[in-house]
C-alpha atoms as a PDB file:
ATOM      1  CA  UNK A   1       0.000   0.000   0.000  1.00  0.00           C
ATOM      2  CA  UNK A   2       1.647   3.293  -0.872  1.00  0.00           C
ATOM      3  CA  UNK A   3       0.238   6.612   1.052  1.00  0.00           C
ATOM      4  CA  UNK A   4       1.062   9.769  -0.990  1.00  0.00           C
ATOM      5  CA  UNK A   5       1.783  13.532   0.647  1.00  0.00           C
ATOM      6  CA  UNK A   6       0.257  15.821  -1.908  1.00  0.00           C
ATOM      7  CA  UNK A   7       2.306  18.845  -0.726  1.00  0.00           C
ATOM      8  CA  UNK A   8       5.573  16.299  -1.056  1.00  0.00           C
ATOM      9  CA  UNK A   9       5.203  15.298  -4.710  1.00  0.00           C
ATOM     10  CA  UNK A  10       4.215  19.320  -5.597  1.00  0.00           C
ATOM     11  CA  UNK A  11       7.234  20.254  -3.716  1.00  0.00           C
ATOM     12  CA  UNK A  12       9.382  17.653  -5.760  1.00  0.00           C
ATOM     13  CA  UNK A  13       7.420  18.760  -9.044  1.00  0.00           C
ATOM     14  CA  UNK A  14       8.203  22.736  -8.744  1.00  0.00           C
ATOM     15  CA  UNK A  15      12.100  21.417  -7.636  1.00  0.00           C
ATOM     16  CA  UNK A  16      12.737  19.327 -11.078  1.00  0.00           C
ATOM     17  CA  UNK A  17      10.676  21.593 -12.814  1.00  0.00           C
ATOM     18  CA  UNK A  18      13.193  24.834 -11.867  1.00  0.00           C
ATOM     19  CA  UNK A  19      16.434  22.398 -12.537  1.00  0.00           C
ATOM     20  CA  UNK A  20      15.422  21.338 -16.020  1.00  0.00           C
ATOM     21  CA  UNK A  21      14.352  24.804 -16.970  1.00  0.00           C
ATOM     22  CA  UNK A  22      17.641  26.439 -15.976  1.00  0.00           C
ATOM     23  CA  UNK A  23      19.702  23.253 -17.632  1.00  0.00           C
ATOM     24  CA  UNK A  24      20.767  23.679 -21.133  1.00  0.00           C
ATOM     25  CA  UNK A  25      19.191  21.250 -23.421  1.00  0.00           C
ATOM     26  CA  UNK A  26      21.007  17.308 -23.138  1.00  0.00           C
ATOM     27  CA  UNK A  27      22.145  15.218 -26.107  1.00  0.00           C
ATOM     28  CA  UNK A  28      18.560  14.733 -27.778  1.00  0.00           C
ATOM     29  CA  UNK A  29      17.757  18.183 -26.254  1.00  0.00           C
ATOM     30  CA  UNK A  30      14.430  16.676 -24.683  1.00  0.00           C
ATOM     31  CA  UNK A  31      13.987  17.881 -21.224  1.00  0.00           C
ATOM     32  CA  UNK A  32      12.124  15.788 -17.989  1.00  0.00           C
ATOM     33  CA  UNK A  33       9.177  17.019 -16.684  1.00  0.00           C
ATOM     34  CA  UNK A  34       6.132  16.320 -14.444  1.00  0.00           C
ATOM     35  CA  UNK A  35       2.852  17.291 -15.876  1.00  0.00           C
ATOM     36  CA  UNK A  36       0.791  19.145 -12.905  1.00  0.00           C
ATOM     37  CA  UNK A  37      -2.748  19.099 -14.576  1.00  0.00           C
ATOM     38  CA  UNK A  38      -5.816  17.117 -14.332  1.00  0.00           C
ATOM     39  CA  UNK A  39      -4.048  13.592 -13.614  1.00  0.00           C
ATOM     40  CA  UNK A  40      -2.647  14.565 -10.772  1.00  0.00           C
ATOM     41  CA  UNK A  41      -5.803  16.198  -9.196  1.00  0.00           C
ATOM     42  CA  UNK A  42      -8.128  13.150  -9.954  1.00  0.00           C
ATOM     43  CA  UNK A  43      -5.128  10.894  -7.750  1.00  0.00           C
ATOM     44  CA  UNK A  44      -5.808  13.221  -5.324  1.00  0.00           C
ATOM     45  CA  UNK A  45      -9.453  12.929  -4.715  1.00  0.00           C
ATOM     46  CA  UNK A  46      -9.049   9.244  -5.038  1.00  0.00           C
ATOM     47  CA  UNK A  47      -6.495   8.637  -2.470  1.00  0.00           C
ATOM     48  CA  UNK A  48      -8.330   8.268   0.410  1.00  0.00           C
ATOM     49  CA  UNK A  49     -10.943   6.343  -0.744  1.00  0.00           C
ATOM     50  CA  UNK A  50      -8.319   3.661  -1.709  1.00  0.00           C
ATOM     51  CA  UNK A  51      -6.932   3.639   0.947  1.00  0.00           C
ATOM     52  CA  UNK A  52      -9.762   2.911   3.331  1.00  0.00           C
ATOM     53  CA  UNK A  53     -10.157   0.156   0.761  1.00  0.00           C
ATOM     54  CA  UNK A  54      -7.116  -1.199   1.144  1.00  0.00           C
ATOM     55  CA  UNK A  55      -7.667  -0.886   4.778  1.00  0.00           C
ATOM     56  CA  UNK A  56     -10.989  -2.649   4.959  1.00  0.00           C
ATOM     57  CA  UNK A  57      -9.458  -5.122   2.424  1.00  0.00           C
ATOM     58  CA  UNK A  58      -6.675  -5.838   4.972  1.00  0.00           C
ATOM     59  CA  UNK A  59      -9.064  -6.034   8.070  1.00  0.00           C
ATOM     60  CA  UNK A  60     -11.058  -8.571   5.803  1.00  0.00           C
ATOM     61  CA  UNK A  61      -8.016 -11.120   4.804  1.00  0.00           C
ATOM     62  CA  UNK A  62      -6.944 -11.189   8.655  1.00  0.00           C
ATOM     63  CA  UNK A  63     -10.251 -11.466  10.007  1.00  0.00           C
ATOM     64  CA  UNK A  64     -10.939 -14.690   7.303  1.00  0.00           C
ATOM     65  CA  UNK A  65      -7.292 -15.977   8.339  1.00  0.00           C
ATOM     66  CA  UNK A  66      -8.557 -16.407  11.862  1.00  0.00           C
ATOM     67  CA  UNK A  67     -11.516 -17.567  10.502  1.00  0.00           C
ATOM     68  CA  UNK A  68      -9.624 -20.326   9.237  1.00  0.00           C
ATOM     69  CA  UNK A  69      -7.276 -20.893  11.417  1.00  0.00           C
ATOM     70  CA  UNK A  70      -9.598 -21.593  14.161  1.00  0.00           C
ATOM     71  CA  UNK A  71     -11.436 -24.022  11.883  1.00  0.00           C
ATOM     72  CA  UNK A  72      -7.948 -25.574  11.314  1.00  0.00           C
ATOM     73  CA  UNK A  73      -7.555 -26.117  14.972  1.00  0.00           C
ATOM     74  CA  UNK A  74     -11.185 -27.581  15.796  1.00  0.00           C
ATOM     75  CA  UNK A  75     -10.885 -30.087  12.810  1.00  0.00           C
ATOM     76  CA  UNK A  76      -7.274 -31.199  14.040  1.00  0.00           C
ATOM     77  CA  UNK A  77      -8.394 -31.668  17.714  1.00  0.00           C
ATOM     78  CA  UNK A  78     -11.415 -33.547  16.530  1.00  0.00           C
ATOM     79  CA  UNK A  79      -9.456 -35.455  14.645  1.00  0.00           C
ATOM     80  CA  UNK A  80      -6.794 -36.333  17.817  1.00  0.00           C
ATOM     81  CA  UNK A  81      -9.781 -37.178  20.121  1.00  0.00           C
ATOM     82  CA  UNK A  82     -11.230 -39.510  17.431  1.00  0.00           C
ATOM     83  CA  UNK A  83      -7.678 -41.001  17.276  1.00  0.00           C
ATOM     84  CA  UNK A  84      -7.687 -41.195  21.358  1.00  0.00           C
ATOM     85  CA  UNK A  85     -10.836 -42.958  21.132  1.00  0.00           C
ATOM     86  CA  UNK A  86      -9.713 -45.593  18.681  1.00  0.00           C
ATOM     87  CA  UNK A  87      -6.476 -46.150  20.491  1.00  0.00           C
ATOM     88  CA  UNK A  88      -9.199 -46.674  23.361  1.00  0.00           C
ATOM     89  CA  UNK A  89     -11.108 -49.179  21.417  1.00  0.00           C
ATOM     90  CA  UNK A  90      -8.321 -51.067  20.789  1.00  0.00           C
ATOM     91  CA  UNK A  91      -6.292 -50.957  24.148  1.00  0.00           C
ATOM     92  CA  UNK A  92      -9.796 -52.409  25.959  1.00  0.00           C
ATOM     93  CA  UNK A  93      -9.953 -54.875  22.997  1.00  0.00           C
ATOM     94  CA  UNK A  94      -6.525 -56.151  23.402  1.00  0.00           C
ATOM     95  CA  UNK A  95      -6.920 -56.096  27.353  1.00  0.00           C
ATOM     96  CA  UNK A  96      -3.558 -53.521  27.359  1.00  0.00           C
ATOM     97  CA  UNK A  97      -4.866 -50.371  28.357  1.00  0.00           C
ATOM     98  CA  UNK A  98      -2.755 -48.023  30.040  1.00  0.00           C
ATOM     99  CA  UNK A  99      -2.708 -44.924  32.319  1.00  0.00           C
ATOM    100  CA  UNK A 100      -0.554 -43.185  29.664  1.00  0.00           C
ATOM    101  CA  UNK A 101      -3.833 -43.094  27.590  1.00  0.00           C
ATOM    102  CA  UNK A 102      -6.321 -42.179  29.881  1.00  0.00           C
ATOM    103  CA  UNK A 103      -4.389 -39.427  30.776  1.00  0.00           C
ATOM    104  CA  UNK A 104      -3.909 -38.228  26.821  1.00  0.00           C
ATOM    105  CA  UNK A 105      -7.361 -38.619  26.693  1.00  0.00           C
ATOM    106  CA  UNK A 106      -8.092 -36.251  29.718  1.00  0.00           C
ATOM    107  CA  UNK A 107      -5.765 -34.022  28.834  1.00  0.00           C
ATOM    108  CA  UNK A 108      -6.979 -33.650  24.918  1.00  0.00           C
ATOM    109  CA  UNK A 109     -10.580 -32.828  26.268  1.00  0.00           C
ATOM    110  CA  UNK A 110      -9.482 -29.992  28.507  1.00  0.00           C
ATOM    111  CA  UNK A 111      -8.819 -28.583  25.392  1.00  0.00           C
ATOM    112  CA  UNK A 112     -12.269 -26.688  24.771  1.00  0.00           C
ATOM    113  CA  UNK A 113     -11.486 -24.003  21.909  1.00  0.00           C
ATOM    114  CA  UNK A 114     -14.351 -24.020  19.343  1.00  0.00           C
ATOM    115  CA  UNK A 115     -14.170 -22.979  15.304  1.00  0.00           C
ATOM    116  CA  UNK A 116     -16.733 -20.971  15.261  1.00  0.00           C
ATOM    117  CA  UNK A 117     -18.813 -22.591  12.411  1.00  0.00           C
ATOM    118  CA  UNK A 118     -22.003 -23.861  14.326  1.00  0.00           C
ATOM    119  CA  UNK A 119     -21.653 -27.287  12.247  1.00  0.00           C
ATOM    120  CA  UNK A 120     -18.156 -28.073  12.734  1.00  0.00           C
ATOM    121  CA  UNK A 121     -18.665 -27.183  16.796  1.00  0.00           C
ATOM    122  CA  UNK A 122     -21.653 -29.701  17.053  1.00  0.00           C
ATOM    123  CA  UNK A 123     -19.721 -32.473  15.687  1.00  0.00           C
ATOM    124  CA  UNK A 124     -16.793 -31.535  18.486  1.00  0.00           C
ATOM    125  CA  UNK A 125     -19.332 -31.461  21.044  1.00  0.00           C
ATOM    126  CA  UNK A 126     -20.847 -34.796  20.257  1.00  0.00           C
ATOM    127  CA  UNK A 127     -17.222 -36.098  19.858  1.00  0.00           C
ATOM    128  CA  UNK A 128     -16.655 -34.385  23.372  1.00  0.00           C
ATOM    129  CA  UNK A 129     -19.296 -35.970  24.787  1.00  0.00           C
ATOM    130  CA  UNK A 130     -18.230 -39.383  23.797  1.00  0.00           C
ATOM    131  CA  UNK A 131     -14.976 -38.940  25.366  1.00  0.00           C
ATOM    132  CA  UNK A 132     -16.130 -37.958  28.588  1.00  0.00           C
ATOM    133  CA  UNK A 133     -18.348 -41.158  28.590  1.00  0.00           C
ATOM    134  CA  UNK A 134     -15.517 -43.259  27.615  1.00  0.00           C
ATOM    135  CA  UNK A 135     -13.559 -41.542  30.538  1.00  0.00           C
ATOM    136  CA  UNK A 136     -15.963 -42.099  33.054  1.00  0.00           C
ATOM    137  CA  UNK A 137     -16.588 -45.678  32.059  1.00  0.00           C
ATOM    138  CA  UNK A 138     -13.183 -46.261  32.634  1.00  0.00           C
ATOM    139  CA  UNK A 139     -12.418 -44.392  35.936  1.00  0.00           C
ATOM    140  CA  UNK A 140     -15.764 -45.931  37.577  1.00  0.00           C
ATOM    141  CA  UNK A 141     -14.204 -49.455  36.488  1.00  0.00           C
ATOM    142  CA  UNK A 142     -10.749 -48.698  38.246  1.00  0.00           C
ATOM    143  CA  UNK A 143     -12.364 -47.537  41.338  1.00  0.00           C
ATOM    144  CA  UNK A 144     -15.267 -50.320  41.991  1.00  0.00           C
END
C-alpha cells in the first residue's frame, strides 16, 4: 500500500521543474518534466478512498485468516480425540490399556477451543461428549 503527501510530490514537481528549466538542453535536447494538470488532481481525490479500501481489504483477509485458522484447529483436535478414542477401542480390545492413555485422553478434552462454524462445533461437542463417557466408564471401572 503506498500513502502519498500531496504537498511532497508538488514540492518535488516545482524542484525538477526549476532544474530542467535552468539546464541547457542534453544530447537529444528533450527535457524531464512532471505534468501538474488534471491527472494529478483526480489521484488526489481518489487517495483516500483507496486507501480505506485497502484498509478494509486488509481487516477482511486477517479477520478470514482467523476464521480459518480456528477451523484448522477444531478439525485437528477432533481429529486427535477420534484417534484417542480408537487407540481406546483397541487398548480395551486387546486387554492392554494403560494410564498413559487415559491421561492423553483427559488431557486432549481440557482442550475446549471451538471454530466458530455452528456445524463443525456440534460435531466436536458430540465427539466431546463421547470422550467424557468413555472416561468415566473407565475411571468408575478402576475404582469399583
Amino acid at each position: 500500500m503506498r500513502i502519498v503527501d500531496q504537498r511532497n510530490v508538488n514540492a518535488v514537481a516545482s524542484n525538477r521543474s526549476a532544474r530542467a528549466g535552468g539546464a541547457a538542453g542534453g544530447a537529444a535536447g528533450a527535457r524531464f518534466t512532471l505534468d501538474s494538470g488534471p491527472a494529478t488532481v483526480k489521484a488526489e481525490g481518489s487517495a483516500p478512498a483507496s486507501i480505506l479500501g485497502g484498509l478494509e481489504a486488509l481487516i477482511a483477509i486477517q479477520s478470514e485468516d482467523t476464521t480459518k485458522e480456528r477451523r484448522r484447529r477444531g478439525v485437528r483436535r477432533g481429529q486427535s480425540l477420534l484417534d484417542l478414542l480408537d487407540e481406546l477401542k483397541i487398548a480395551l480390545l486387546s486387554g492392554a490399556l494403560t494410564p498413559d492413555l487415559q491421561n492423553r485422553l483427559a488431557a486432549a478434552m481440557r482442550d475446549e477451543s471451538f471454530s466458530g462454524d455452528p456445524r463443525l462445533d456440534g460435531i466436536l461437542e458430540s465427539i466431546d461428549l463421547r470422550a467424557a463417557v468413555e472416561l468415566a466408564k473407565l475411571r468408575k471401572s478402576q475404582h469399583g
